[in-house]
Protein backbone atom coordinates (compact mmCIF):
# COMPACT_ATOMS: atom_id res chain seq x y z
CA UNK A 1 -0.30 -12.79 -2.85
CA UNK A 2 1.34 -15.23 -5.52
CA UNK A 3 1.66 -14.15 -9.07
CA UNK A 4 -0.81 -16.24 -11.79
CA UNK A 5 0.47 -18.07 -14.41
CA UNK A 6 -1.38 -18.80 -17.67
CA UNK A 7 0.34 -20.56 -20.75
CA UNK A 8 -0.80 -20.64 -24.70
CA UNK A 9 1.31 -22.06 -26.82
CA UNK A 10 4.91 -21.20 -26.33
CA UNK A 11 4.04 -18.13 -24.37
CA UNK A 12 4.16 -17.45 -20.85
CA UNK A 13 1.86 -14.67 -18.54
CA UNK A 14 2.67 -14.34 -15.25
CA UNK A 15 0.05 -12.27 -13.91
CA UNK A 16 0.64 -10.28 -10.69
CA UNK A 17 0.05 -6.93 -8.42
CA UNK A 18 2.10 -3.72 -7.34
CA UNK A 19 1.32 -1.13 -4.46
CA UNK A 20 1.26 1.91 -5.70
CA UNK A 21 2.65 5.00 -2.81
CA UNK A 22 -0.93 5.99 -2.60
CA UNK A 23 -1.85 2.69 -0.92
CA UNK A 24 -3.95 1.18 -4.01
CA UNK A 25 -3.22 -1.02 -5.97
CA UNK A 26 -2.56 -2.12 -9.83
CA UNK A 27 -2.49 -5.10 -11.81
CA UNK A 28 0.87 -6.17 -13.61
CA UNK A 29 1.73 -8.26 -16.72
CA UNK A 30 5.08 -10.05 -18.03
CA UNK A 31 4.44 -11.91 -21.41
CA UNK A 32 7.30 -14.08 -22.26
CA UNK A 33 8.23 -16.74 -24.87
CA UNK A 34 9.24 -19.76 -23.15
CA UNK A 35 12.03 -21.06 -24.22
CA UNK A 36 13.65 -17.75 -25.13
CA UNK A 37 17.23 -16.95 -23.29
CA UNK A 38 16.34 -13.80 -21.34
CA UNK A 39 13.34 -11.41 -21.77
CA UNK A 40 13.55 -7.78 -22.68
CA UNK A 41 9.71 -7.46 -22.37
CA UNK A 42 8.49 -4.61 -19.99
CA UNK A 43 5.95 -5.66 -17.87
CA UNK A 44 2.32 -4.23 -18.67
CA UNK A 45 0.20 -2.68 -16.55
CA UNK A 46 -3.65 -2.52 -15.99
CA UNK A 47 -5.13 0.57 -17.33
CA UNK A 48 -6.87 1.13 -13.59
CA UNK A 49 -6.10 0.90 -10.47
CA UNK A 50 -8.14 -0.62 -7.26
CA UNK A 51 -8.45 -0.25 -3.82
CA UNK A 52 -8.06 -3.65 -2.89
CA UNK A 53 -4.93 -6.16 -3.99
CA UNK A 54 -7.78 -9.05 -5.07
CA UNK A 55 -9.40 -6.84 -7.69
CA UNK A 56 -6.30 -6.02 -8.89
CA UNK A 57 -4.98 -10.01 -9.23
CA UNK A 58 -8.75 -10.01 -11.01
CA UNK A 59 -7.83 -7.27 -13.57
CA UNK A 60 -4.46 -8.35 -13.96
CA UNK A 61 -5.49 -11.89 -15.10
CA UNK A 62 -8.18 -10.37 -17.60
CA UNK A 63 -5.24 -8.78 -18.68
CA UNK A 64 -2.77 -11.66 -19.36
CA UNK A 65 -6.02 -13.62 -20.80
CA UNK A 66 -6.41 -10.65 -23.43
CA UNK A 67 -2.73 -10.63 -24.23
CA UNK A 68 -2.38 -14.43 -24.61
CA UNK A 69 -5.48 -13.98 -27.04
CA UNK A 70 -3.99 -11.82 -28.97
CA UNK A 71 -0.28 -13.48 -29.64
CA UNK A 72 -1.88 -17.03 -29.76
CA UNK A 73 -3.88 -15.62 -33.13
CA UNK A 74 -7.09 -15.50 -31.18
């Protein structure tokens, strides 16, 4: 499954998955400032995880949507 990318602005989410060892699944989110040389920024991850990799690409681009809401000024 391909990693979602949303832009606002001059910022960047890239909105993806990771397997967890259990076999579920969590959502995953880099934020980055484009134009920037090299990113320090941790990705973020999704509060929850879910049994299936397509809820978790769900969750993980509520996720980037929030963020990019929030450094965009709303």
């Amino acid at each position: 499954m391909a990693a979602v990318t949303y832009t606002k602005q001059d910022w960047k989410a890239e909105a993806d998955i990771q397997r967890l060892p259990d076999g579920t699944y969590q959502g995953v989110v880099l934020l980055t400032r484009m134009g920037s040389p090299g990113s320090d920024s941790a990705p973020q991850t999704v509060n929850s995880v879910s049994e299936t990799p397509e809820e978790a690409l769900e969750e993980a681009k509520a996720l980037a949507h929030r963020l990019l809401a929030d450094v965009g000024g709303g």
